[in-house]
PDB file of N, CA and C in Angstrom:
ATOM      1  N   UNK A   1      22.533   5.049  -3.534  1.00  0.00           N
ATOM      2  CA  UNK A   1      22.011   3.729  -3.769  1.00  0.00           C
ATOM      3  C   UNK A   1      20.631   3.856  -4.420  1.00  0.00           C
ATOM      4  N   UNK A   2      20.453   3.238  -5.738  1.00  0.00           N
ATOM      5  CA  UNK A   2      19.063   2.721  -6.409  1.00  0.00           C
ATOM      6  C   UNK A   2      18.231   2.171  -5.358  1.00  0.00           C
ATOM      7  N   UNK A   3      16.994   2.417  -5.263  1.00  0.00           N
ATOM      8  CA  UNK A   3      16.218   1.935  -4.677  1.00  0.00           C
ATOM      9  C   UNK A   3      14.896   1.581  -5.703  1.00  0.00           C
ATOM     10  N   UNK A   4      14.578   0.204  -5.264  1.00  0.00           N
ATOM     11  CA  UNK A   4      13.586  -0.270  -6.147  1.00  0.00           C
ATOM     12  C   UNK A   4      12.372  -1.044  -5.533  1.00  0.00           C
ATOM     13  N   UNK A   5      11.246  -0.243  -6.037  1.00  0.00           N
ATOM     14  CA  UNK A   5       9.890  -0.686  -5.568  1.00  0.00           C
ATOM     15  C   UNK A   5       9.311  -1.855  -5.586  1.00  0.00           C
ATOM     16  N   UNK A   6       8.392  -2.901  -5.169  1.00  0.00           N
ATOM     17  CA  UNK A   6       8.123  -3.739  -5.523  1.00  0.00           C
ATOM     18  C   UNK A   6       7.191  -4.518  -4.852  1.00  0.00           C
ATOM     19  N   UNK A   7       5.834  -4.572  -5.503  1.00  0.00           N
ATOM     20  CA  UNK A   7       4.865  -5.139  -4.958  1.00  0.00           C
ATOM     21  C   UNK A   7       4.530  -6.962  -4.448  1.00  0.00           C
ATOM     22  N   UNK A   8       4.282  -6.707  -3.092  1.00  0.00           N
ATOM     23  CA  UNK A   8       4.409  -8.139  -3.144  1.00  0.00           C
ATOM     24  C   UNK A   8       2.836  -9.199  -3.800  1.00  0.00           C
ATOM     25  N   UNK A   9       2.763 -10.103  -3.620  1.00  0.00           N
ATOM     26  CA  UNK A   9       1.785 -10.776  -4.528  1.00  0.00           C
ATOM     27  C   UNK A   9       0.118 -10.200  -3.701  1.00  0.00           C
ATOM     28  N   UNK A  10       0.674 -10.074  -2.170  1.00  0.00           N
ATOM     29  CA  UNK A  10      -0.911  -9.803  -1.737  1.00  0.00           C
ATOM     30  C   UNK A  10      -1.542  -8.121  -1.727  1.00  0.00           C
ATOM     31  N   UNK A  11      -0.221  -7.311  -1.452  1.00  0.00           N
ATOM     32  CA  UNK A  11      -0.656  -6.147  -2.628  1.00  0.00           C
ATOM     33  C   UNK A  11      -1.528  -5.939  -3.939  1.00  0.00           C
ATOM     34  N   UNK A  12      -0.416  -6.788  -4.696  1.00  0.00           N
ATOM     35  CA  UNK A  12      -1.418  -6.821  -6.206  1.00  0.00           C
ATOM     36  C   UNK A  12      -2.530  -7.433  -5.900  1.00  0.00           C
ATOM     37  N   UNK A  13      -3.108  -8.007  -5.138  1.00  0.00           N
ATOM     38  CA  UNK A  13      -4.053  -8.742  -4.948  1.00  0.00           C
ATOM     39  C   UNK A  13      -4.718  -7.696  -4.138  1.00  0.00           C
ATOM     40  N   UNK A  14      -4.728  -6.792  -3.536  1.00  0.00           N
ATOM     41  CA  UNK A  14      -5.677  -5.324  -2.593  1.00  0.00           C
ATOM     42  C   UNK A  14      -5.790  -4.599  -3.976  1.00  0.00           C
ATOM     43  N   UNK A  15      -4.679  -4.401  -4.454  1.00  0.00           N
ATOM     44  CA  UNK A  15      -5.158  -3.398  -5.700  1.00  0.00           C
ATOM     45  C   UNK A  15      -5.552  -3.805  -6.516  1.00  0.00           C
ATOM     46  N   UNK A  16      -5.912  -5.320  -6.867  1.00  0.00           N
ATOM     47  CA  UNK A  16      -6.953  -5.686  -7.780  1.00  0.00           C
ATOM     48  C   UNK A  16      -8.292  -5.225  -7.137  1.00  0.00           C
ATOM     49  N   UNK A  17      -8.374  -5.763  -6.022  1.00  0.00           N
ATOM     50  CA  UNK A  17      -9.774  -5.286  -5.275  1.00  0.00           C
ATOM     51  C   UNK A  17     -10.101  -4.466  -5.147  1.00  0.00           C
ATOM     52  N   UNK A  18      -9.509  -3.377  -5.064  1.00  0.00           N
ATOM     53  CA  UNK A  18      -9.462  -1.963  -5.550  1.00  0.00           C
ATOM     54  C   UNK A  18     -10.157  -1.564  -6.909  1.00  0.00           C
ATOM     55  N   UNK A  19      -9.514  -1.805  -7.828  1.00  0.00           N
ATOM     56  CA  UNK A  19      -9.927  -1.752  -9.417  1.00  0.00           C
ATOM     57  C   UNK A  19     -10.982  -2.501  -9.281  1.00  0.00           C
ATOM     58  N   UNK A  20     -11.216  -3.741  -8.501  1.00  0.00           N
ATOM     59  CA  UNK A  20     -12.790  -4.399  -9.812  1.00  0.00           C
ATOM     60  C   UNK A  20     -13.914  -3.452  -8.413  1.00  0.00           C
ATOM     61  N   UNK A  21     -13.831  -2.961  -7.526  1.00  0.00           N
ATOM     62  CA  UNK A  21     -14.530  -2.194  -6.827  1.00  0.00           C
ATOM     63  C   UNK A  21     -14.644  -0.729  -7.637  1.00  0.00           C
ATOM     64  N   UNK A  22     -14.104  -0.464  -7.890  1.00  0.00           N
ATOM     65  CA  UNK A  22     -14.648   0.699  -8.532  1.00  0.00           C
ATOM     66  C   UNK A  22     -15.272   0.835  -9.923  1.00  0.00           C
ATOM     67  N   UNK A  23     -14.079  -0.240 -10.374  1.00  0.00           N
ATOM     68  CA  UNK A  23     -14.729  -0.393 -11.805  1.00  0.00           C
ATOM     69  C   UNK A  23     -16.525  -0.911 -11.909  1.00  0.00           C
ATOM     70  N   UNK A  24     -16.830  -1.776 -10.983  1.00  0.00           N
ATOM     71  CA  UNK A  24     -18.412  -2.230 -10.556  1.00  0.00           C
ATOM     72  C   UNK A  24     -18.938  -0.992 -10.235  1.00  0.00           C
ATOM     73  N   UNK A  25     -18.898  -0.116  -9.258  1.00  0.00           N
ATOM     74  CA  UNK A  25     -19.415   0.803  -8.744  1.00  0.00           C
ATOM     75  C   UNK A  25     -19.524   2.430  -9.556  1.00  0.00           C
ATOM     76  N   UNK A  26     -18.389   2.472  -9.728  1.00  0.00           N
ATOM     77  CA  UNK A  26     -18.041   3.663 -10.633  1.00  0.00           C
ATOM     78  C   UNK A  26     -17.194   4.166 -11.954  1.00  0.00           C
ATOM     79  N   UNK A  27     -17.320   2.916 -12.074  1.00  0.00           N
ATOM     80  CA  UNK A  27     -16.738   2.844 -13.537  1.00  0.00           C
ATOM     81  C   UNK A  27     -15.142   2.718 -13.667  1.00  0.00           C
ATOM     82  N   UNK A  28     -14.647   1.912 -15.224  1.00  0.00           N
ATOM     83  CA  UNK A  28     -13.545   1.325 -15.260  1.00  0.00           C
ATOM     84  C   UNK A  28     -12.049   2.906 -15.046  1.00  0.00           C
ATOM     85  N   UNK A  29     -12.962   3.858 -15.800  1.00  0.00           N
ATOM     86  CA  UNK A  29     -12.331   5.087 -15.812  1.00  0.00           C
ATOM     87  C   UNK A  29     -11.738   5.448 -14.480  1.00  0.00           C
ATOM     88  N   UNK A  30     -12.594   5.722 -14.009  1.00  0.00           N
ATOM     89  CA  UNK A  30     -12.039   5.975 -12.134  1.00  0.00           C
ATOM     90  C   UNK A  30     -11.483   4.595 -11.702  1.00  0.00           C
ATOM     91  N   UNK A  31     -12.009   3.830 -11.843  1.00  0.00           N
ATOM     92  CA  UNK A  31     -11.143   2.930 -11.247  1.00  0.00           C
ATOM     93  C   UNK A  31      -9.675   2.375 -11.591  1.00  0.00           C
ATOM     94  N   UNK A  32      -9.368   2.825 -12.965  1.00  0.00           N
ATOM     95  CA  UNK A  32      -7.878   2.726 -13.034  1.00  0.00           C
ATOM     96  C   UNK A  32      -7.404   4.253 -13.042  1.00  0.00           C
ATOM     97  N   UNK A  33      -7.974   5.729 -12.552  1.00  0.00           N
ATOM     98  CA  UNK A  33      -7.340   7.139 -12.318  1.00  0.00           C
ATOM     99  C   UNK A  33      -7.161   6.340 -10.617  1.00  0.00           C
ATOM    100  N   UNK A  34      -7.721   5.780  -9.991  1.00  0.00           N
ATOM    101  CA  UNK A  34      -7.555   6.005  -8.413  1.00  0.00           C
ATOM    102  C   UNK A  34      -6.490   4.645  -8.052  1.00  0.00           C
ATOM    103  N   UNK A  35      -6.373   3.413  -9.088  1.00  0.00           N
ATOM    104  CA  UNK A  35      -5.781   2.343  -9.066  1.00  0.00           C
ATOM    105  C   UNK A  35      -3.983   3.078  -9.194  1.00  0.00           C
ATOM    106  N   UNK A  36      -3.875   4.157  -9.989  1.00  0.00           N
ATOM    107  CA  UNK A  36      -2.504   4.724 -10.697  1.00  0.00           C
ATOM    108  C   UNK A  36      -2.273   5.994  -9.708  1.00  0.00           C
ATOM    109  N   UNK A  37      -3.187   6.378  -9.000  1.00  0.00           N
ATOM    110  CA  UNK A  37      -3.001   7.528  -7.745  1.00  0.00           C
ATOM    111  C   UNK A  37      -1.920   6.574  -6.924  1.00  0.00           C
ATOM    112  N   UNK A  38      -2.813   5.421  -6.406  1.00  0.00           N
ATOM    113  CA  UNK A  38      -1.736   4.242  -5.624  1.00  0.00           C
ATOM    114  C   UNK A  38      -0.682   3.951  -6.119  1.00  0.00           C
ATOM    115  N   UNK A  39      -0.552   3.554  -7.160  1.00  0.00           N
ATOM    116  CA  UNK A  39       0.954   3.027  -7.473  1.00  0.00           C
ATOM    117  C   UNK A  39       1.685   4.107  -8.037  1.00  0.00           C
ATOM    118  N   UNK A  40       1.408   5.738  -8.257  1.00  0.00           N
ATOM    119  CA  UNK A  40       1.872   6.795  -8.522  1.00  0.00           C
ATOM    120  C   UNK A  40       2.492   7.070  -7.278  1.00  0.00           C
ATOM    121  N   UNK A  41       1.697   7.386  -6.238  1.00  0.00           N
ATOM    122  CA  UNK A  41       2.370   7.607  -4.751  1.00  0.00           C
ATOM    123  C   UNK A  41       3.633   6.670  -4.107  1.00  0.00           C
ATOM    124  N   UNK A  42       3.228   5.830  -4.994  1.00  0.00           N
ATOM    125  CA  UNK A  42       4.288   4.060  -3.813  1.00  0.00           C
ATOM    126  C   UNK A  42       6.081   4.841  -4.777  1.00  0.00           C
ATOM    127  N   UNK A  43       5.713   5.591  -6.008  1.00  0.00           N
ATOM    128  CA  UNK A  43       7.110   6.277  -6.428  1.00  0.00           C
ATOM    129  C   UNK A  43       7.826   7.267  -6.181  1.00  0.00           C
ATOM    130  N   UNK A  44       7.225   7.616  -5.068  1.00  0.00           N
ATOM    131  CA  UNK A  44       8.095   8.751  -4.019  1.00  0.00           C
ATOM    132  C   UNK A  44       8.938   7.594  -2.930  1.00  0.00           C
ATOM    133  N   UNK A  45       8.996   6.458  -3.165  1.00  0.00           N
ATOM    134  CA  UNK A  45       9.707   5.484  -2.114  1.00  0.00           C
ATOM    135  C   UNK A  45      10.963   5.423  -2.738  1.00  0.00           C
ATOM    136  N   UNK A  46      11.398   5.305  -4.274  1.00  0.00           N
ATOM    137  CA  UNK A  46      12.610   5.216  -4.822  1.00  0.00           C
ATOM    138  C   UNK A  46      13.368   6.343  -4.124  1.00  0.00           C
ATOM    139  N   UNK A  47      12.768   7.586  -3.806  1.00  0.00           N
ATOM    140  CA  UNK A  47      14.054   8.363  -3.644  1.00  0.00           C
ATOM    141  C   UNK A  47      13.853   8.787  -2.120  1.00  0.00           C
ATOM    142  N   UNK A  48      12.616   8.306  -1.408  1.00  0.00           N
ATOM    143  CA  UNK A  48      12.706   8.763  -0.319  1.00  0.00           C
ATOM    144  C   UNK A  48      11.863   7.840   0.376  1.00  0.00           C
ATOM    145  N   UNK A  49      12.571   6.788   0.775  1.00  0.00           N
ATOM    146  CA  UNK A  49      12.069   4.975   1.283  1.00  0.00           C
ATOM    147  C   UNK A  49      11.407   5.797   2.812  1.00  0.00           C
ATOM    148  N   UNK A  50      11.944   6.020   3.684  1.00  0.00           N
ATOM    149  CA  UNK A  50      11.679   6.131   4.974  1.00  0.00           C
ATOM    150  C   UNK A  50      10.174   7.949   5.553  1.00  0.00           C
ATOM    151  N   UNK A  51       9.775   7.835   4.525  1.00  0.00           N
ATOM    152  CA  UNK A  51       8.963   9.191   4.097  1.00  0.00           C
ATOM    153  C   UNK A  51       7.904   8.629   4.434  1.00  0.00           C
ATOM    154  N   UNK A  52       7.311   7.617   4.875  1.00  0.00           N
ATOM    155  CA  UNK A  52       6.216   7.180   5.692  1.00  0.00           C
ATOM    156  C   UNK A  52       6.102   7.372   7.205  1.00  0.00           C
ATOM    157  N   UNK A  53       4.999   6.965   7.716  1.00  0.00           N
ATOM    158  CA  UNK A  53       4.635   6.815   9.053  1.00  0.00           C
ATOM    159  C   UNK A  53       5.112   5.167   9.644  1.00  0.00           C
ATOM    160  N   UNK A  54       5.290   4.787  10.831  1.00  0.00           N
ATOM    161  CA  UNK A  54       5.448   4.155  11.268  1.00  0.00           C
ATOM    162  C   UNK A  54       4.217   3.041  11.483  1.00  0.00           C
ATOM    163  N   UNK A  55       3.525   2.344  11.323  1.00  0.00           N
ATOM    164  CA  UNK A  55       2.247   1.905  11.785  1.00  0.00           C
ATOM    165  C   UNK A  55       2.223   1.402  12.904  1.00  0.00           C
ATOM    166  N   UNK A  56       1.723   2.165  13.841  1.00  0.00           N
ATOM    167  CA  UNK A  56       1.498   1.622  15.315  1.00  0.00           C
ATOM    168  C   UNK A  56       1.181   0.167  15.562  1.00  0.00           C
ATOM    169  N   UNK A  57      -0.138   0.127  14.851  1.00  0.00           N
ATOM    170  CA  UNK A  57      -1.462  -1.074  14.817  1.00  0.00           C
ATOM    171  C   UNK A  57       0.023  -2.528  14.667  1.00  0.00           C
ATOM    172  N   UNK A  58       0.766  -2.546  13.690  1.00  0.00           N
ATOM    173  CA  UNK A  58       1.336  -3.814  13.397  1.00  0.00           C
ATOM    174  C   UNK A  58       3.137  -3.511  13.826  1.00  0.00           C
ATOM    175  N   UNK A  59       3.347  -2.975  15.044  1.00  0.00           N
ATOM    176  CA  UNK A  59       4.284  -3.242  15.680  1.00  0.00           C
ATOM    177  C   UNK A  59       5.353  -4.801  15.851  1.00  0.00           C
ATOM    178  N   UNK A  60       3.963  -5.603  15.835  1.00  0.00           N
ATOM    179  CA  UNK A  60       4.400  -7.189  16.161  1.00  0.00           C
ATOM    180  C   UNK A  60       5.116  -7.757  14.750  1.00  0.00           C
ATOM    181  N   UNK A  61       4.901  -7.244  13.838  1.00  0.00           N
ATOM    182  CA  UNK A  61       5.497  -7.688  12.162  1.00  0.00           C
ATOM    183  C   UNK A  61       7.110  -7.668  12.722  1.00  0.00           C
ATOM    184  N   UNK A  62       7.825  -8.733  11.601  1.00  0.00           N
ATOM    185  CA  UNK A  62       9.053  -9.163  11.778  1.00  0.00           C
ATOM    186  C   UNK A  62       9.876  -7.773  11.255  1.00  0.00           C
ATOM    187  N   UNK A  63       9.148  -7.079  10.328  1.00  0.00           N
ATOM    188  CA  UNK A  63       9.667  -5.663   9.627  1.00  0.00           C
ATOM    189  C   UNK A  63       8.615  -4.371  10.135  1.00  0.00           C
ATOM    190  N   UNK A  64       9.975  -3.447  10.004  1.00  0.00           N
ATOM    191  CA  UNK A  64       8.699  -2.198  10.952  1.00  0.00           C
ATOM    192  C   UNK A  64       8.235  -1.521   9.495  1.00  0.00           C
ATOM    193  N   UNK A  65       6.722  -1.887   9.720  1.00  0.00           N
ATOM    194  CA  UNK A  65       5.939  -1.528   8.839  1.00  0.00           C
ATOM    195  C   UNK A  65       5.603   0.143   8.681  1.00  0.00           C
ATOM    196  N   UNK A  66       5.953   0.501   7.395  1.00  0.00           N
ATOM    197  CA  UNK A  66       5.514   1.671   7.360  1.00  0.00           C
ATOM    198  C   UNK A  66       4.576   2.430   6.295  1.00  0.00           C
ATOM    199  N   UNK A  67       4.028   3.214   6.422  1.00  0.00           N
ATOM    200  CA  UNK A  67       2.967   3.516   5.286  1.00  0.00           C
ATOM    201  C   UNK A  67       2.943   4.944   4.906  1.00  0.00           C
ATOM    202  N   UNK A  68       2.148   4.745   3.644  1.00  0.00           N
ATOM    203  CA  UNK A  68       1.698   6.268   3.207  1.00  0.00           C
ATOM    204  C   UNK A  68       0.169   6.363   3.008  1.00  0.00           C
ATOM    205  N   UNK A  69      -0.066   7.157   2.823  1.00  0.00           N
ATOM    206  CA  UNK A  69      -1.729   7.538   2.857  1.00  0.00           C
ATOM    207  C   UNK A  69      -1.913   8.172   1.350  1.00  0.00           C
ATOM    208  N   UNK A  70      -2.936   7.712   0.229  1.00  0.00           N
ATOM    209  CA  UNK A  70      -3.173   7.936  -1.091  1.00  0.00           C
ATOM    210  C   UNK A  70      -4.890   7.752  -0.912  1.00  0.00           C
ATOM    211  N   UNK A  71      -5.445   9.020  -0.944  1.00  0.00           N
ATOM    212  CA  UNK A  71      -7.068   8.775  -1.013  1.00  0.00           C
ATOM    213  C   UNK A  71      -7.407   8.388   0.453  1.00  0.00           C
ATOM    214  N   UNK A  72      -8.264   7.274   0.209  1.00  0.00           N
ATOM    215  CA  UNK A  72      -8.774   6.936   1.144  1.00  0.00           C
ATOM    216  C   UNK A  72      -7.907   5.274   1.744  1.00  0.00           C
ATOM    217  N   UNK A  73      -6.432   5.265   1.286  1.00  0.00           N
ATOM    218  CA  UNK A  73      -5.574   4.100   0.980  1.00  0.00           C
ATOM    219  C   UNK A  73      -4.713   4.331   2.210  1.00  0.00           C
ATOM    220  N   UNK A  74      -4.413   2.963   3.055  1.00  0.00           N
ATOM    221  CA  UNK A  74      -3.206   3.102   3.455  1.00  0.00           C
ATOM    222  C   UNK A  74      -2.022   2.286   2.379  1.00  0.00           C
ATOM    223  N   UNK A  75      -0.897   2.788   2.391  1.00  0.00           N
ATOM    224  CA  UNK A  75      -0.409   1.485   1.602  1.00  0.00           C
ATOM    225  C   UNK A  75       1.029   1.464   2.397  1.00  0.00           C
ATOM    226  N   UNK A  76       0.803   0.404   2.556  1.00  0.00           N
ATOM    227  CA  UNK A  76       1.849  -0.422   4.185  1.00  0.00           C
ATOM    228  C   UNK A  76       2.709  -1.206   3.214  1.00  0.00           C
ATOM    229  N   UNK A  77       4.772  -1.255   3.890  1.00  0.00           N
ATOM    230  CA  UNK A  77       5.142  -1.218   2.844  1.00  0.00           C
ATOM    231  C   UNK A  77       6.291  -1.934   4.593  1.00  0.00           C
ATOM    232  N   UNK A  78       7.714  -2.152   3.750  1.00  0.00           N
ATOM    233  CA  UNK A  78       8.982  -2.383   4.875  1.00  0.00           C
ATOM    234  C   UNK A  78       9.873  -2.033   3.554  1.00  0.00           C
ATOM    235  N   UNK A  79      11.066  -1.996   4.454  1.00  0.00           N
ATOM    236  CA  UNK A  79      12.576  -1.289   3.276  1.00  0.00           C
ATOM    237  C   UNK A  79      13.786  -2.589   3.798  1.00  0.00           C
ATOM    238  N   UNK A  80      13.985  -3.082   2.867  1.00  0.00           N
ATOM    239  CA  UNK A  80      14.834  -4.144   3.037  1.00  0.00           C
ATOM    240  C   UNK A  80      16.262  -3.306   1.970  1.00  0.00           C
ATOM    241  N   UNK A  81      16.496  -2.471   2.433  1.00  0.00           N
ATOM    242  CA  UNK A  81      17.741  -1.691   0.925  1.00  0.00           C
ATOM    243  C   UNK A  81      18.027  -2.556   0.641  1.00  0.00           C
ATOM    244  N   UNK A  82      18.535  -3.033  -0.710  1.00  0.00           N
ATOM    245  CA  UNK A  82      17.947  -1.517  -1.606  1.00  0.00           C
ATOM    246  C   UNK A  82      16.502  -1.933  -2.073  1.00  0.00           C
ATOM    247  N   UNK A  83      15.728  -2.744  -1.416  1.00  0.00           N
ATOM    248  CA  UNK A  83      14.460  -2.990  -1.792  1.00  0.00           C
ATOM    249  C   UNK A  83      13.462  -2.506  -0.640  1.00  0.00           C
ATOM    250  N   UNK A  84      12.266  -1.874  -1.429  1.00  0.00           N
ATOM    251  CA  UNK A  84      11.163  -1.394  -0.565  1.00  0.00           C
ATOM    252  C   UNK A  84       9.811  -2.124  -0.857  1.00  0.00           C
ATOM    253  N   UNK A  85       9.459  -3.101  -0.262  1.00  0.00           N
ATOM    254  CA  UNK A  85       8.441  -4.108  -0.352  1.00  0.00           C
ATOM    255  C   UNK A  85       6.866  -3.180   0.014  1.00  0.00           C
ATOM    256  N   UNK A  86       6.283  -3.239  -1.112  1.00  0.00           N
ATOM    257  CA  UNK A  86       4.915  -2.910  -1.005  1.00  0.00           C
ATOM    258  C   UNK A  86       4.136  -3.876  -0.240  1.00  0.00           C
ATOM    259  N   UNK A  87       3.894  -3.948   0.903  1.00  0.00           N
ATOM    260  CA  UNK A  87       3.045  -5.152   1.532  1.00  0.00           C
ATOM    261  C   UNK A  87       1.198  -5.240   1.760  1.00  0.00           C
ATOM    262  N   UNK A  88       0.887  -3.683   1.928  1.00  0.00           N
ATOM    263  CA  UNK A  88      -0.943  -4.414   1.266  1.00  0.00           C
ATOM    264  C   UNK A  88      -1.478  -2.849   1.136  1.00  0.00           C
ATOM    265  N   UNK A  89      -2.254  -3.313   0.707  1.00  0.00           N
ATOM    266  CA  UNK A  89      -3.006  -1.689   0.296  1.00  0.00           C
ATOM    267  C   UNK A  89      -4.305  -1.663   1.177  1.00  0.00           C
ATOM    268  N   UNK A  90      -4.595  -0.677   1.992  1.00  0.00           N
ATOM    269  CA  UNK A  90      -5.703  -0.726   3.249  1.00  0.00           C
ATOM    270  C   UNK A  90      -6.434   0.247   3.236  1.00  0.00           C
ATOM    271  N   UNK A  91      -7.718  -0.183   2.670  1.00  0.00           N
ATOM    272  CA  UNK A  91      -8.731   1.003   2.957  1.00  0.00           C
ATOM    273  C   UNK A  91      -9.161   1.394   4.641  1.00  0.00           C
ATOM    274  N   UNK A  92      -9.012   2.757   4.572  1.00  0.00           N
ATOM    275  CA  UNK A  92      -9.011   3.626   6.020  1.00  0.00           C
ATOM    276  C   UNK A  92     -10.480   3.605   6.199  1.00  0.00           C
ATOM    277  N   UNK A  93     -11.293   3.308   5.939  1.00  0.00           N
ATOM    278  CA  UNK A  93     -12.876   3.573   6.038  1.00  0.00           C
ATOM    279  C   UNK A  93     -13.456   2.093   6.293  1.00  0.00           C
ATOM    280  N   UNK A  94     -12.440   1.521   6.812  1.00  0.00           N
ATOM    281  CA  UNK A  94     -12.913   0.096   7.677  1.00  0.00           C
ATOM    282  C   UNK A  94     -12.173  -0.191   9.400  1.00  0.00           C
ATOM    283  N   UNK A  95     -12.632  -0.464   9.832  1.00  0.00           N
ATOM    284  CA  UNK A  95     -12.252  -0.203  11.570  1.00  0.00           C
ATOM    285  C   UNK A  95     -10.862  -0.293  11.475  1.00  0.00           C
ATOM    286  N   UNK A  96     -10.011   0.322  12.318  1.00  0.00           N
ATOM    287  CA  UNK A  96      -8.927   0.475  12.082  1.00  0.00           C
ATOM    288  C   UNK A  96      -7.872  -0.972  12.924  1.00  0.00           C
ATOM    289  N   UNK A  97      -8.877  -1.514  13.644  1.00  0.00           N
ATOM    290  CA  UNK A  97      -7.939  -2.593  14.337  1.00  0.00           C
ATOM    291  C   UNK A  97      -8.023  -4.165  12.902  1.00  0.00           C
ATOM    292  N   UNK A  98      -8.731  -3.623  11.973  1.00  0.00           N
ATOM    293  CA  UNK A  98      -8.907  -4.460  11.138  1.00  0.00           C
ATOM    294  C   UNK A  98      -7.407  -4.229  10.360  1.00  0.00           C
ATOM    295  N   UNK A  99      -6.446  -3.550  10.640  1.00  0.00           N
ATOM    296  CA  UNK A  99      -5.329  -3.688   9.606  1.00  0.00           C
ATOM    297  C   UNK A  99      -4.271  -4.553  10.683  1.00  0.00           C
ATOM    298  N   UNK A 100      -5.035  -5.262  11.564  1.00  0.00           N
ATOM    299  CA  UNK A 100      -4.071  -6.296  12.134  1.00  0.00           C
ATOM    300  C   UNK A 100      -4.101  -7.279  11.603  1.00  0.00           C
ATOM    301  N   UNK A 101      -5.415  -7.676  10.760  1.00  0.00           N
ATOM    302  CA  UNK A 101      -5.232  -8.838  10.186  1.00  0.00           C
ATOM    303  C   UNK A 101      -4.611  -9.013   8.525  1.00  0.00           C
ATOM    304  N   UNK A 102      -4.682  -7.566   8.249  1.00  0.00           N
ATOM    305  CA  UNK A 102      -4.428  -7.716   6.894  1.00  0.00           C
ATOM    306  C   UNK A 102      -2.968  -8.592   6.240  1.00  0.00           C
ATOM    307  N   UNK A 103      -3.598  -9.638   5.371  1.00  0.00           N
ATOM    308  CA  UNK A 103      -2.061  -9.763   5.184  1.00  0.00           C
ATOM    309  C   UNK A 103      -1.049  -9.054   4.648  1.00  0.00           C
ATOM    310  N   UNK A 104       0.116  -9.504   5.434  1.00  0.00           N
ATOM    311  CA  UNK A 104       1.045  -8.895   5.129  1.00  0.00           C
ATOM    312  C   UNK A 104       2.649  -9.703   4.116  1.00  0.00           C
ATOM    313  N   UNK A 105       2.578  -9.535   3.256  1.00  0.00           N
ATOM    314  CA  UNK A 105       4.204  -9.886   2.473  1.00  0.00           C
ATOM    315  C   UNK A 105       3.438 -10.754   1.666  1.00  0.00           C
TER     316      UNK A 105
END
């Protein structure tokens, strides 16, 4: 079975924040090499969806959330086959009970 990636709207919306953060801070260069690290990594999900961690923190979600780690990124995701929903991109260098609120889908 094809499996196909796919970001949901508040994703693209972390990884914008992503890009205009770096691009302000450290330029547009790095900020789209570390913007394409993220969505380079989220393409190991086509062939191997369940290759994440489980996320403890958001147990209570209607889908069991799972993630991968890119940099300093979580990027929290659910597998609906044949679709694997990108659900937010989470910087790890902010308290960690803070990815309860992040939205999710």
């Amino acid at each position: 079975m094809e499996i196909t990636v796919l970001f949901t709207d508040a994703a693209i919306e972390h990884l914008k924040s992503v890009f205009n953060y770096y691009s302000f801070y450290a330029g547009i260069k790095s900020a789209k090499q570390i913007t394409k690290q993220i969505v380079d990594k989220t393409l190991l999900l086509e062939k191997h969806p369940r290759i994440g961690t489980t996320e403890s923190l958001l147990k209570n979600k209607e889908y069991e959330i799972r993630f991968l780690v890119e940099g300093n990124y979580k990027i929290l995701y659910w597998i609906e086959e044949p679709i694997v929903y990108i659900a937010a991109v989470f910087d790890c260098r902010q308290n960690p009970e803070k990815i309860k609120t992040t939205k999710i889908g």
